[in-house]
C-alpha atoms as a PDB file:
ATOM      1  CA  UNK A   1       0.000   0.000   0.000  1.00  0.00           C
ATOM      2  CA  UNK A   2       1.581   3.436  -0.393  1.00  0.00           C
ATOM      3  CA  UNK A   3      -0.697   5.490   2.237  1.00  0.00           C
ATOM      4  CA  UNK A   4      -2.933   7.562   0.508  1.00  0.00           C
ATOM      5  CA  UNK A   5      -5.264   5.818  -2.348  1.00  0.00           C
ATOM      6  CA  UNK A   6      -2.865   3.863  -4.086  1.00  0.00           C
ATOM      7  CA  UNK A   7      -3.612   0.331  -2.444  1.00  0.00           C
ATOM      8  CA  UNK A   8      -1.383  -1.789  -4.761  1.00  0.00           C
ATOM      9  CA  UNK A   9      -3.430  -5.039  -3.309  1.00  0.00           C
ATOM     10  CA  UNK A  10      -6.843  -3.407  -3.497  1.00  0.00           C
ATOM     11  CA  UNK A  11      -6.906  -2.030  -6.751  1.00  0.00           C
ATOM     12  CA  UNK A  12      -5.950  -5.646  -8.831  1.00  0.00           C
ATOM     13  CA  UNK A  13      -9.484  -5.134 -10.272  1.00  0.00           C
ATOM     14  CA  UNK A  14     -10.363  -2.890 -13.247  1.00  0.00           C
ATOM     15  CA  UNK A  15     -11.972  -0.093 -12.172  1.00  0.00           C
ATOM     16  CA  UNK A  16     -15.644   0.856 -14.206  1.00  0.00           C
ATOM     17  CA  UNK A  17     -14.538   2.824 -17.386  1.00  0.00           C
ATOM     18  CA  UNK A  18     -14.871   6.368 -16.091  1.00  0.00           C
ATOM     19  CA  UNK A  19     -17.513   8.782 -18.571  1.00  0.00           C
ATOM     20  CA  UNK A  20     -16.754  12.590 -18.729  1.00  0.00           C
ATOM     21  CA  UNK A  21     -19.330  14.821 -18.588  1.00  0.00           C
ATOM     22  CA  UNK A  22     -19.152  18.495 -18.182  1.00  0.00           C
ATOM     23  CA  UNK A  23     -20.507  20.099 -21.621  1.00  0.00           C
ATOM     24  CA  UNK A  24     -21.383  16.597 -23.342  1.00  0.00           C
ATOM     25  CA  UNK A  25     -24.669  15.394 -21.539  1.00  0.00           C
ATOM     26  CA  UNK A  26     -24.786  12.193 -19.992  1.00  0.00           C
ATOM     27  CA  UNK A  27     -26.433  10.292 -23.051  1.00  0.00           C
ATOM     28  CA  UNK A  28     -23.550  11.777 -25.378  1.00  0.00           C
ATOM     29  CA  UNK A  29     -21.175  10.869 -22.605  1.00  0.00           C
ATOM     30  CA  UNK A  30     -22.712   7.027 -22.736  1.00  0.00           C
ATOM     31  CA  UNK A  31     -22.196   7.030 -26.420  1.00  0.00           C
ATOM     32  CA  UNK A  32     -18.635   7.944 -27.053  1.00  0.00           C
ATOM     33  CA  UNK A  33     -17.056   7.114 -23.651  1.00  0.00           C
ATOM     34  CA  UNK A  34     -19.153   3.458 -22.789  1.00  0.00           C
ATOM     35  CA  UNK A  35     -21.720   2.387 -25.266  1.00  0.00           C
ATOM     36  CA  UNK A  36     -21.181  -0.264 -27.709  1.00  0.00           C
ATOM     37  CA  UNK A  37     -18.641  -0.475 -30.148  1.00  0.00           C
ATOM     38  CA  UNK A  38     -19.929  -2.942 -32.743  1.00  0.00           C
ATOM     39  CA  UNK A  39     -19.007  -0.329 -35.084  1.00  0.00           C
ATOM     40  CA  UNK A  40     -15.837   0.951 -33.630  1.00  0.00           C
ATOM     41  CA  UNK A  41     -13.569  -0.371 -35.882  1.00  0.00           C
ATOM     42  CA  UNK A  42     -15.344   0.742 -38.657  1.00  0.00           C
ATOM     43  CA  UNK A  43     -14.939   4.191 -37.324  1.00  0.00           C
ATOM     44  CA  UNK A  44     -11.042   3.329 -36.303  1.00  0.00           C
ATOM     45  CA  UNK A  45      -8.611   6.013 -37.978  1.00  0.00           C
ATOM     46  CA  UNK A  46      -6.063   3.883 -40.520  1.00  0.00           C
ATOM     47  CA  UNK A  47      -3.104   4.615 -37.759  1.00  0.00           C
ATOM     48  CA  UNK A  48      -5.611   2.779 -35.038  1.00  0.00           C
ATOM     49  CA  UNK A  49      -6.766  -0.481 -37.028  1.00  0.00           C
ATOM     50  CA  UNK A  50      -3.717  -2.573 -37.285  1.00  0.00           C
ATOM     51  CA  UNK A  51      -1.646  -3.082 -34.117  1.00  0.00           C
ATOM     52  CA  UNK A  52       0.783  -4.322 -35.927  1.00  0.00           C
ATOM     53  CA  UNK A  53       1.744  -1.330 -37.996  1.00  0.00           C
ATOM     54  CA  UNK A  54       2.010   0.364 -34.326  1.00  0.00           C
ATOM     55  CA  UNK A  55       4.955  -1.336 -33.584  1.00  0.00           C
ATOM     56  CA  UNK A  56       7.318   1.480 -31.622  1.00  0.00           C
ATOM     57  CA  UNK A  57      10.950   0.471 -32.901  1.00  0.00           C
ATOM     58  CA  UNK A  58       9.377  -0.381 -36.570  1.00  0.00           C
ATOM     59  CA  UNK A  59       7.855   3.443 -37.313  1.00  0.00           C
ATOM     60  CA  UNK A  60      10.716   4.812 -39.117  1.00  0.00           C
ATOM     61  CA  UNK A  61      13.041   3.358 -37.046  1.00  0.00           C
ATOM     62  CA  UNK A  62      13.143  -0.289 -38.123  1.00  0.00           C
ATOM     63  CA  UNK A  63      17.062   0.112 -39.662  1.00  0.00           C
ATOM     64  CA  UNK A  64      18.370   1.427 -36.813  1.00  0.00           C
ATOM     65  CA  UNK A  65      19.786  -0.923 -34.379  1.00  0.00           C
ATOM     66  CA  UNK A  66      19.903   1.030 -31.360  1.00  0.00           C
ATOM     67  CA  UNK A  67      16.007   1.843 -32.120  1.00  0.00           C
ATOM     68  CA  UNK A  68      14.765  -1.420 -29.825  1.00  0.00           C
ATOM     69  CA  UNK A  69      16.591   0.512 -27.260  1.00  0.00           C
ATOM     70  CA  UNK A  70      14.993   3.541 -27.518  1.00  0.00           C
ATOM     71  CA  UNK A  71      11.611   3.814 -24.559  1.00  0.00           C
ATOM     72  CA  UNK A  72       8.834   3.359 -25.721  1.00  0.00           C
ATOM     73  CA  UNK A  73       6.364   5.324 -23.001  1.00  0.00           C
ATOM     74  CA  UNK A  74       3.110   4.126 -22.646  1.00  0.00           C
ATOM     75  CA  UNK A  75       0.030   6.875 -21.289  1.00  0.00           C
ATOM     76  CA  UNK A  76      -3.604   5.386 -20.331  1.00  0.00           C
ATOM     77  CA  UNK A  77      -5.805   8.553 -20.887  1.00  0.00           C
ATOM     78  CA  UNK A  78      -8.676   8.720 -18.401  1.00  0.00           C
ATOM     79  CA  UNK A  79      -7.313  10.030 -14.921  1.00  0.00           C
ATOM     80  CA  UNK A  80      -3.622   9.682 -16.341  1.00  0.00           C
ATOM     81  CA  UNK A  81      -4.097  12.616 -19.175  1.00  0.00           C
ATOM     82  CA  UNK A  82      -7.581  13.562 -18.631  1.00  0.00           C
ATOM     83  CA  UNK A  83      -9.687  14.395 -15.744  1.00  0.00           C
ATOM     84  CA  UNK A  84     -12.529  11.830 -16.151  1.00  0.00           C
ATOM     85  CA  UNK A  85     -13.628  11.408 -12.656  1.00  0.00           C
ATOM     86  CA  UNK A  86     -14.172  15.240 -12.349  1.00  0.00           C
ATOM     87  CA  UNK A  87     -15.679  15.968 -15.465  1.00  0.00           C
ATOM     88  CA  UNK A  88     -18.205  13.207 -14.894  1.00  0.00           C
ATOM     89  CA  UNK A  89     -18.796  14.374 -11.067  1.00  0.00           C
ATOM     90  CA  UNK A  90     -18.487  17.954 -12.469  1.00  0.00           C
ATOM     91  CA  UNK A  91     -15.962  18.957 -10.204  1.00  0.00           C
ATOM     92  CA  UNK A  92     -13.640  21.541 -12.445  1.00  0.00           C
ATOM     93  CA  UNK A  93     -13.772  24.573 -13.815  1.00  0.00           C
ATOM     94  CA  UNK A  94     -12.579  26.178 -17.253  1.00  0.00           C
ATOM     95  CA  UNK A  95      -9.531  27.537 -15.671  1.00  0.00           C
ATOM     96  CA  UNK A  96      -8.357  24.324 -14.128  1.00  0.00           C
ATOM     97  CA  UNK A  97      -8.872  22.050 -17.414  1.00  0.00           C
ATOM     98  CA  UNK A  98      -7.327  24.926 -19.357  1.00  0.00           C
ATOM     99  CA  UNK A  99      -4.278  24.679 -16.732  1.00  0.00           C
ATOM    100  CA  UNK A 100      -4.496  20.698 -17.012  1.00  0.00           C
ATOM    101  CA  UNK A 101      -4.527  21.113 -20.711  1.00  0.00           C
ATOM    102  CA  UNK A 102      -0.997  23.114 -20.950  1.00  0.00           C
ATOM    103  CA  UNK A 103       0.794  20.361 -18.558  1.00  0.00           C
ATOM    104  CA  UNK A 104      -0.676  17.478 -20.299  1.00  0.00           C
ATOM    105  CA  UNK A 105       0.881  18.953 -23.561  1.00  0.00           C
ATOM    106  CA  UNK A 106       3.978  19.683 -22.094  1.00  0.00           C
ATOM    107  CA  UNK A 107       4.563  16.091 -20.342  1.00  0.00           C
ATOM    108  CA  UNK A 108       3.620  14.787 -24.111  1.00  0.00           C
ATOM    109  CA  UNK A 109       6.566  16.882 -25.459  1.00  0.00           C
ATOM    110  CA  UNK A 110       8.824  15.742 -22.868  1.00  0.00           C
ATOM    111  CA  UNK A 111       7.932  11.634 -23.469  1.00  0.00           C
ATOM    112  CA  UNK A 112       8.081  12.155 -27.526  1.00  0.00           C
ATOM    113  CA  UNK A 113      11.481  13.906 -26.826  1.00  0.00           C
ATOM    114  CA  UNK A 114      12.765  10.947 -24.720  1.00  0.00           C
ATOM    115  CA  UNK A 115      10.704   8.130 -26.591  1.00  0.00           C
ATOM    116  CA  UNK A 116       8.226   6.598 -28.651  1.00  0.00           C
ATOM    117  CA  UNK A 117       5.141   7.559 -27.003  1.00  0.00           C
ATOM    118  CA  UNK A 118       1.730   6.067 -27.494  1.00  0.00           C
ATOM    119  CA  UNK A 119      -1.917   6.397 -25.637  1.00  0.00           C
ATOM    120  CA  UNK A 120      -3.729   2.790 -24.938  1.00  0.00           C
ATOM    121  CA  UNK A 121      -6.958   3.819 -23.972  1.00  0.00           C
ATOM    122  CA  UNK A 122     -10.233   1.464 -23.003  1.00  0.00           C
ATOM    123  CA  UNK A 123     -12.243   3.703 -24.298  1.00  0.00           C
ATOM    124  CA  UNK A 124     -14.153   2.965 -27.243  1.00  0.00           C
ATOM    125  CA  UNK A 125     -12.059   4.080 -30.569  1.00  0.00           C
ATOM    126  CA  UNK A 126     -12.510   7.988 -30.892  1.00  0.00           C
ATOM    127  CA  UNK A 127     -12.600   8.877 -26.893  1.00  0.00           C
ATOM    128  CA  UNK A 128      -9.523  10.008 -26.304  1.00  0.00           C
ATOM    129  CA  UNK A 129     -10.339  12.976 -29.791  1.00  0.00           C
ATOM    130  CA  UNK A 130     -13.893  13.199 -28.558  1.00  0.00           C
ATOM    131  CA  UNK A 131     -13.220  14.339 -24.901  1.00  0.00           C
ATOM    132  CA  UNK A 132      -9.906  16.613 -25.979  1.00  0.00           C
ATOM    133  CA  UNK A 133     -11.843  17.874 -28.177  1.00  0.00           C
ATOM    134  CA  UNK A 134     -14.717  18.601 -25.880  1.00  0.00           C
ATOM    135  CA  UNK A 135     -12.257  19.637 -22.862  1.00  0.00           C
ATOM    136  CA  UNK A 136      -8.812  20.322 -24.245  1.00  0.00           C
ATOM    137  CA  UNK A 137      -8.914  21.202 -27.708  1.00  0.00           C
ATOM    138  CA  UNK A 138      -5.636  23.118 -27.582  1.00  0.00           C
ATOM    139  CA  UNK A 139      -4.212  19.369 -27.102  1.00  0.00           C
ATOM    140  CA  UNK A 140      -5.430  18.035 -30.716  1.00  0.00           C
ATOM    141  CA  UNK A 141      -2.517  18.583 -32.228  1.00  0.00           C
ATOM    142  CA  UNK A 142      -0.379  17.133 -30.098  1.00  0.00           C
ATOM    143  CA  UNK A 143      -2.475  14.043 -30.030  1.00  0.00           C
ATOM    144  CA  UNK A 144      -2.343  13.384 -34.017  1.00  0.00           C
ATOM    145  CA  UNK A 145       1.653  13.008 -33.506  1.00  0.00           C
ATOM    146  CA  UNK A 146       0.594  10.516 -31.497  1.00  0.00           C
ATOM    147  CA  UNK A 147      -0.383   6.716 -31.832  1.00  0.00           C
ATOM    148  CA  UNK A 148      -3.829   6.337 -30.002  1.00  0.00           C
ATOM    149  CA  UNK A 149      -4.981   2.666 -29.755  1.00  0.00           C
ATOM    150  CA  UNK A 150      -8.702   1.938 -28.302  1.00  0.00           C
ATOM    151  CA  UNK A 151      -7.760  -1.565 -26.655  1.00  0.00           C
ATOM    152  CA  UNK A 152     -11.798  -1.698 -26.413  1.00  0.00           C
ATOM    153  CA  UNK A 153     -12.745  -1.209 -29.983  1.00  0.00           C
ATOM    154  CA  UNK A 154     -10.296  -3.827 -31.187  1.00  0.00           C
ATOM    155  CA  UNK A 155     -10.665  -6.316 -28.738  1.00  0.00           C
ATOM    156  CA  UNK A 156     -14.103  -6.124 -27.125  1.00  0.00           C
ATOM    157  CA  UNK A 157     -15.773  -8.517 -28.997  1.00  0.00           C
ATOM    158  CA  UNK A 158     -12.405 -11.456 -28.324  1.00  0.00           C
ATOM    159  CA  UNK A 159     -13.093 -10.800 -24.478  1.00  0.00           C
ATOM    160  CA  UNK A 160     -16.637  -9.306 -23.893  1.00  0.00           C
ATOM    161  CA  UNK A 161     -16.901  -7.354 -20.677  1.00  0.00           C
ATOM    162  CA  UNK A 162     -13.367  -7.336 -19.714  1.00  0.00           C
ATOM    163  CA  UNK A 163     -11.471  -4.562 -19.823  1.00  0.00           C
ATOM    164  CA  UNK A 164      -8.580  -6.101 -18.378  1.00  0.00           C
ATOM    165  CA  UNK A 165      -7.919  -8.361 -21.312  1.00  0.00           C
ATOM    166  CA  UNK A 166      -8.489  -4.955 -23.497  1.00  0.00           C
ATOM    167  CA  UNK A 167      -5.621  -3.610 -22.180  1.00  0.00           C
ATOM    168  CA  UNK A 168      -3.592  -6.897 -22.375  1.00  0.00           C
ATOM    169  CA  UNK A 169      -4.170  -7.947 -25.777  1.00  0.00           C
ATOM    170  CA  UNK A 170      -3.569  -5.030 -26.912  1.00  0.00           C
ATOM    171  CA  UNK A 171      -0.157  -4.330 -25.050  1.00  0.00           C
ATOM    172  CA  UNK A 172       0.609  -8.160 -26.498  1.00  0.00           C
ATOM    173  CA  UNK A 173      -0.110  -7.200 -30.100  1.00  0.00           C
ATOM    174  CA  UNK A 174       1.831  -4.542 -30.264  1.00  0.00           C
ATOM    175  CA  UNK A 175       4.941  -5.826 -28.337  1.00  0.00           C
ATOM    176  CA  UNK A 176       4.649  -9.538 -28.895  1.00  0.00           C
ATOM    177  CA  UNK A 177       3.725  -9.354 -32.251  1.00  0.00           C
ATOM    178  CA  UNK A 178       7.194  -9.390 -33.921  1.00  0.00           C
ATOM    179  CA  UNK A 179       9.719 -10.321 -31.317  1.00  0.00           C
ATOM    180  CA  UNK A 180      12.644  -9.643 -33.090  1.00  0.00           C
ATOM    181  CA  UNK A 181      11.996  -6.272 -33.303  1.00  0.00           C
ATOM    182  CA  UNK A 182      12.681  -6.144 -29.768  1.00  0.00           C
ATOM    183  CA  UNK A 183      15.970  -8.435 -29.655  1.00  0.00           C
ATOM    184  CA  UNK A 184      18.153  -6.194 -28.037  1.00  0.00           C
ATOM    185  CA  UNK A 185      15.664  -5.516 -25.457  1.00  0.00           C
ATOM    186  CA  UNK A 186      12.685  -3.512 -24.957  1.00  0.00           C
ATOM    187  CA  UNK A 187      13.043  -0.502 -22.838  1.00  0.00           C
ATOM    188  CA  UNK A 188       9.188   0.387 -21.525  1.00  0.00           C
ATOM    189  CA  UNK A 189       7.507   3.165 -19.306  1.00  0.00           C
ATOM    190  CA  UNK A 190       3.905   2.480 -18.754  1.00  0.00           C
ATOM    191  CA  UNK A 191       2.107   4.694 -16.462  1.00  0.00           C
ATOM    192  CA  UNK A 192      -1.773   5.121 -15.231  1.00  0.00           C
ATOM    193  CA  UNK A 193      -4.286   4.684 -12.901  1.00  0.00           C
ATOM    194  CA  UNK A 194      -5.518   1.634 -12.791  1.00  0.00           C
ATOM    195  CA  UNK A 195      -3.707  -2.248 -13.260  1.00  0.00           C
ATOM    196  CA  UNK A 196      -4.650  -3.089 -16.303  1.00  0.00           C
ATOM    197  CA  UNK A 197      -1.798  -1.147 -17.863  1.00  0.00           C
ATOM    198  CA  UNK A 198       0.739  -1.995 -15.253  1.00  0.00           C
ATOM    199  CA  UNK A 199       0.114  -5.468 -15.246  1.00  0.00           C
ATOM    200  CA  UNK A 200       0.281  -5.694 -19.032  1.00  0.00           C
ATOM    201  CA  UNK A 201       3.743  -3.852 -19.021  1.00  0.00           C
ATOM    202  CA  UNK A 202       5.035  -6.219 -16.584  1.00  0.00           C
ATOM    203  CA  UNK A 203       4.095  -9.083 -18.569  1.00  0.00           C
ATOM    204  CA  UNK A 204       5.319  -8.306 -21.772  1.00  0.00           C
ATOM    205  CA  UNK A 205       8.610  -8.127 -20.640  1.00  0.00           C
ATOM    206  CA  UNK A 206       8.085 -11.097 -18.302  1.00  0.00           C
ATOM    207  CA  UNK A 207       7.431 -12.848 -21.837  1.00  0.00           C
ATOM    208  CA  UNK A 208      10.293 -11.215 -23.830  1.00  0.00           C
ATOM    209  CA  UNK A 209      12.893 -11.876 -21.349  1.00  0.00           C
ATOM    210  CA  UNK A 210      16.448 -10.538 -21.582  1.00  0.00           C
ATOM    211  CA  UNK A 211      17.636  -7.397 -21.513  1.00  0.00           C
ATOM    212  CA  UNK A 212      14.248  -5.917 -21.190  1.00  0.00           C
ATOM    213  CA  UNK A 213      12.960  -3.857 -18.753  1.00  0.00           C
ATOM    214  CA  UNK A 214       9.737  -2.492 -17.609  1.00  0.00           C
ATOM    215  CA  UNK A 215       9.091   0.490 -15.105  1.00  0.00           C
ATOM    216  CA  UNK A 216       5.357   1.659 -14.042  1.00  0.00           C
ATOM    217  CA  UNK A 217       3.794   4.526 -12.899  1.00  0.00           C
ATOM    218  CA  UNK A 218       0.282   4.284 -10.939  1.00  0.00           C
ATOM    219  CA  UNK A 219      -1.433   7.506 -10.571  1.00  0.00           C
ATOM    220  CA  UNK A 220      -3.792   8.231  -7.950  1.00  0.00           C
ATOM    221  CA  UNK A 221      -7.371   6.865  -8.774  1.00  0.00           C
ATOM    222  CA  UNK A 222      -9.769   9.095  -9.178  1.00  0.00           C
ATOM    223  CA  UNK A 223      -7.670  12.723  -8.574  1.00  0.00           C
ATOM    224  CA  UNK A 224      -9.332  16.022  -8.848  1.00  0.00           C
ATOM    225  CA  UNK A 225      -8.205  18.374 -11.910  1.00  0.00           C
ATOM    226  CA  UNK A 226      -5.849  20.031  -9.526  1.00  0.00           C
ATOM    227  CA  UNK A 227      -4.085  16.275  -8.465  1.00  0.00           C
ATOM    228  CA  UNK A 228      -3.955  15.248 -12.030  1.00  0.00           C
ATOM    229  CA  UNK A 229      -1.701  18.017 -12.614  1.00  0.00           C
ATOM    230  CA  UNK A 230       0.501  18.002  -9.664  1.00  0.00           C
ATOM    231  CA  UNK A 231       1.083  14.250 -10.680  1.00  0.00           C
ATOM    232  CA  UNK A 232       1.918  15.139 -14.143  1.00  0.00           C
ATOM    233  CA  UNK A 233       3.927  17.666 -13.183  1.00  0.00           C
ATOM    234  CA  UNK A 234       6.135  15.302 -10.370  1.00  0.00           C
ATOM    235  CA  UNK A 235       6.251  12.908 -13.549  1.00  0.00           C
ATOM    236  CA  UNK A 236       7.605  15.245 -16.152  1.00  0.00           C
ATOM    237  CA  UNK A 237       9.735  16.182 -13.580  1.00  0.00           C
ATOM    238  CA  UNK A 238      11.320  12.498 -13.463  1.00  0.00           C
ATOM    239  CA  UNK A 239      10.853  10.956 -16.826  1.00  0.00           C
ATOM    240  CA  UNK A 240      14.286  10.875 -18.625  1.00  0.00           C
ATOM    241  CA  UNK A 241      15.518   9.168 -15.279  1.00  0.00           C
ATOM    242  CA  UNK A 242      12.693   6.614 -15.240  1.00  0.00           C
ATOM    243  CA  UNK A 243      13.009   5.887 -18.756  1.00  0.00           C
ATOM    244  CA  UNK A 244      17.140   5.411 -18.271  1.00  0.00           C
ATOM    245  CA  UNK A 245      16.657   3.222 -15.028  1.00  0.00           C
ATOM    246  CA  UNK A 246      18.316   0.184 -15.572  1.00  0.00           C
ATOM    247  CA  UNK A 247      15.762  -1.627 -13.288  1.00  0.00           C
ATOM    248  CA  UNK A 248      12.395  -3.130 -13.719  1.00  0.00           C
ATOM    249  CA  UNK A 249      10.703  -1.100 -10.997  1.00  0.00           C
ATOM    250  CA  UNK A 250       7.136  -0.535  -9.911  1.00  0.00           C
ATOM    251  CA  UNK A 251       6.167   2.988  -8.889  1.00  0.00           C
ATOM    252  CA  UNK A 252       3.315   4.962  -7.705  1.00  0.00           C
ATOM    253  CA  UNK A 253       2.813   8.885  -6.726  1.00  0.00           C
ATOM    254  CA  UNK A 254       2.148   9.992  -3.033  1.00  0.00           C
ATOM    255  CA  UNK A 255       1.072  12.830  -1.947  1.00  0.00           C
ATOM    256  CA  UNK A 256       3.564  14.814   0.298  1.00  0.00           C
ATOM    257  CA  UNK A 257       1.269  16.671   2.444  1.00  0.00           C
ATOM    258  CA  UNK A 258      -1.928  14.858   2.978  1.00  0.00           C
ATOM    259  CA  UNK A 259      -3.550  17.582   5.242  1.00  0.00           C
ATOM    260  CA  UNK A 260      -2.914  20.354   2.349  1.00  0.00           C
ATOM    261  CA  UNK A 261      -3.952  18.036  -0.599  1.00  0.00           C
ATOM    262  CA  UNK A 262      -7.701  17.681   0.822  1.00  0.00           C
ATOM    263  CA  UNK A 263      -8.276  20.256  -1.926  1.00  0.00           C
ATOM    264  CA  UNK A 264      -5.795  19.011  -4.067  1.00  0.00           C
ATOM    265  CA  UNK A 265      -2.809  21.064  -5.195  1.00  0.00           C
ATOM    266  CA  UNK A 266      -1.053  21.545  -8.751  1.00  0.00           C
ATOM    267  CA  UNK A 267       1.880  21.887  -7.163  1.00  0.00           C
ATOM    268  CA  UNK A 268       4.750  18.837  -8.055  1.00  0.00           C
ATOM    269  CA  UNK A 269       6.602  19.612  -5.146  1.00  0.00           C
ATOM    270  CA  UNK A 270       3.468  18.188  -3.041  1.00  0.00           C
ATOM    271  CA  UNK A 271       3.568  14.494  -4.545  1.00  0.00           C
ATOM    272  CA  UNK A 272       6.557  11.949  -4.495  1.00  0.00           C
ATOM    273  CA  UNK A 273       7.369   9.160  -6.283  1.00  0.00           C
ATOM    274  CA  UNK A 274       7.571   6.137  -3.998  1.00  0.00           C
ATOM    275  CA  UNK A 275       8.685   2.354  -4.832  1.00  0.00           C
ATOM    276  CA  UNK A 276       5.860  -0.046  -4.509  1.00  0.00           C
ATOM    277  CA  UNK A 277       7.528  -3.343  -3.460  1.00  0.00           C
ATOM    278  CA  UNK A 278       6.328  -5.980  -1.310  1.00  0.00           C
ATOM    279  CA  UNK A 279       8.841  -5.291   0.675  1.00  0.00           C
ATOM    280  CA  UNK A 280      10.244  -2.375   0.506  1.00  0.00           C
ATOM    281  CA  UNK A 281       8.533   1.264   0.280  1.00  0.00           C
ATOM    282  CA  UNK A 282      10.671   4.470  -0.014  1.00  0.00           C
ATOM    283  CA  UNK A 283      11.081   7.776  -1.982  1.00  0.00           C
ATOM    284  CA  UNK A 284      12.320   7.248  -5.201  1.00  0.00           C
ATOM    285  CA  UNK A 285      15.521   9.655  -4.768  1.00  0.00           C
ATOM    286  CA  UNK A 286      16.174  10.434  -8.224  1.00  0.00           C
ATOM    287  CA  UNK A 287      17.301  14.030  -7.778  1.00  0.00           C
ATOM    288  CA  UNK A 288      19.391  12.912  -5.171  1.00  0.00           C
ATOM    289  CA  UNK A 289      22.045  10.856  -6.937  1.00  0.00           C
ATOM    290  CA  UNK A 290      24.383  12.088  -9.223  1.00  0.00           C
ATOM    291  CA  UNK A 291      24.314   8.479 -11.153  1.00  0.00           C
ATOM    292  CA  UNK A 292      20.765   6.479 -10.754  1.00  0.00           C
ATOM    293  CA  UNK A 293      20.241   4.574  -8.188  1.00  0.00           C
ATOM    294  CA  UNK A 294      19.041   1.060  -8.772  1.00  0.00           C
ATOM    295  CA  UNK A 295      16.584  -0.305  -6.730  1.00  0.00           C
ATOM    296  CA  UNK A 296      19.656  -2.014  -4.433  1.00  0.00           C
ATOM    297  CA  UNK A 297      20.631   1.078  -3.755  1.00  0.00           C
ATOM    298  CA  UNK A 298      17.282   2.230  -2.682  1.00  0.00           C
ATOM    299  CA  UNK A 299      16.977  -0.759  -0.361  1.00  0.00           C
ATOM    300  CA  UNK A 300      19.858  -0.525   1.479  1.00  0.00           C
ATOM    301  CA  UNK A 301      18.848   2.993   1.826  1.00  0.00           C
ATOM    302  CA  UNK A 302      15.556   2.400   3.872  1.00  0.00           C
ATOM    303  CA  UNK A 303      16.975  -1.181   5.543  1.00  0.00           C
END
C-alpha cells in the first residue's frame, strides 16, 4: 500500500470505465465514452486499425539498431491525461482544465522527446479525440503526432466485458507481435491509474525476457483536476531518469502533504514518487544521486 489511495493489493481489479461529462450530456457521454462499439472499428482512424503497424521500434526506425533501445512510453488517458472522474462528477472549472490542458501537452513533449510515445486507452475508438476535443482542444494537435490505440474497440468482442484483457491484448499485439523487433531488449515506461496497464507492461517483458525492462507509474485513482496536474507535473519532472533506469521497478505517486492536498494542489513539489515493493517502500531519490540509483541502492537505503 503506499498510504494515501494507491492500495497496490486493493486495486488488482479494473476499475468501471470512467464517462466525462461536463458540456457533453450524460447520453452523449454514454455514447462515445461506454456504449457499444460494434461499429468501432469501422470508425477506427487507418493509424488505429492494425496493431501491428504500431509497432514502436518499426515506425521509421526499423534500420536502426539502437532503435529497440529507444523507450517506448506508454500513457492510459482517463485520470492519467484527462480528468474523467471530475468531469463526470463535475468537479472543475474552465480555468483548471485549461491549466491541465498546458501540462498534459507539455509532459507529451517531454515523453516524444525521450521516446516513442503512445496512448492505450479502453475507451471505445474515438474517446480520447472526442473528450480533448470537448475539454482540451488546444491538445489536438499534439495528439495526431501521437499513436492512439482503443484496446476496447479492437478487442471487445475477443473478451466481452473485460477490460482487463483490453488492455492486455492489446499491449501483447503490439509488443509480442514481432519479437525480433525487440531483440536487443525492450526498454518500456507504462504509467496510469488503474492495473490493467501496469500489469500488461510487466508481462510483456516477463514474456520477452532478456535485456528488457519495464518500469510503471500508478497515478492516484480518481484525482481532482488540480491532483492530475501536480502528478503530471512530479512525472515530467522524473521521466528521462525513469526511462534510463536500468531496473524493472514498480512505482506509484504519493502525496507529500496529505492535510494540504484535501483540496488538491497543482503543485509537483506536493507528490513523491515512492517504490511499490512488497517489501520495501521508499522515496524514489532520483534528484538525489548524481548516477541512478538502482533499486539495491534504494533498499539498502531504507533497511
Amino acid at each position: 500500500m503506499c498510504s494515501t489511495g494507491c492500495e497496490w493489493g486493493g486495486c488488482s481489479q479494473p476499475g468501471a470505465f470512467k464517462a466525462a461529462a461536463g458540456e457533453l450530456s450524460m447520453d452523449d457521454v454514454t455514447s462515445c465514452g461506454t456504449g457499444s462499439s460494434s461499429s468501432c472499428l469501422d470508425d477506427l482512424s487507418p493509424a488505429s486499425t492494425c496493431l501491428e503497424d504500431l509497432s514502436p521500434a518499426s515506425s521509421g526506425r526499423s534500420d536502426d539498431s539502437k532503435a529497440t533501445r529507444r523507450p517506448v512510453i506508454v500513457f492510459d488517458w482517463d485520470d492519467t491525461l484527462f480528468c474523467s472522474t471530475a468531469a463526470a462528477q463535475l468537479q472543475w472549472t474552465r480555468a483548471e482544465v485549461d491549466e491541465l490542458e498546458d501540462t498534459v501537452r507539455s509532459v507529451l513533449h517531454t515523453a516524444m522527446s525521450v521516446g516513442d510515445t503512445l496512448i492505450v486507452t479502453n475507451g471505445v475508438s474515438n474517446w480520447v479525440q472526442d473528450s480533448a476535443r470537448r475539454f482540451m482542444p488546444g491538445l489536438l494537435p499534439t495528439i495526431a503526432r501521437l499513436h492512439v490505440i482503443s484496446a476496447r474497440a479492437l478487442f471487445e468482442k475477443s473478451y466481452p466485458g473485460d477490460p482487463y484483457m483490453w488492455k492486455q491484448a492489446a499491449f501483447e499485439q503490439l509488443f509480442l507481435g514481432d519479437r525480433q523487433i525487440y531483440e536487443e531488449g525492450l526498454n518500456l515506461v507504462a504509467l496510469g491509474d488503474q492495473r490493467p496497464e501496469i500489469d500488461a507492461a510487466q508481462s510483456i517483458v516477463r514474456s520477452l525476457g532478456g535485456l528488457s525492462r519495464v518500469k510503471t507509474v500508478k497515478f492516484k485513482e480518481a484525482p481532482s483536476v488540480r491532483d492530475l496536474i501536480g502528478q503530471l507535473l512530479r512525472v515530467q519532472s522524473e521521466l528521462i531518469n525513469i526511462t534510463q533506469s536500468q531496473d524493472n521497478c514498480e512505482l506509484c505517486l504519493q502525496s507529500q502533504m496529505p492535510n494540504v492536498l484535501e483540496l488538491g494542489s497543482t503543485k509537483a513539489e506536493f507528490w513523491r514518487i515512492v517504490v511499490a515493493e512488497e517489501e520495501v517502500q521508499g522515496i524514489w531519490p532520483f534528484s538525489r544521486f548524481p548516477v541512478l540509483a538502482t533499486i539495491k541502492d534504494v533498499v539498502s537505503m531504507f533497511s
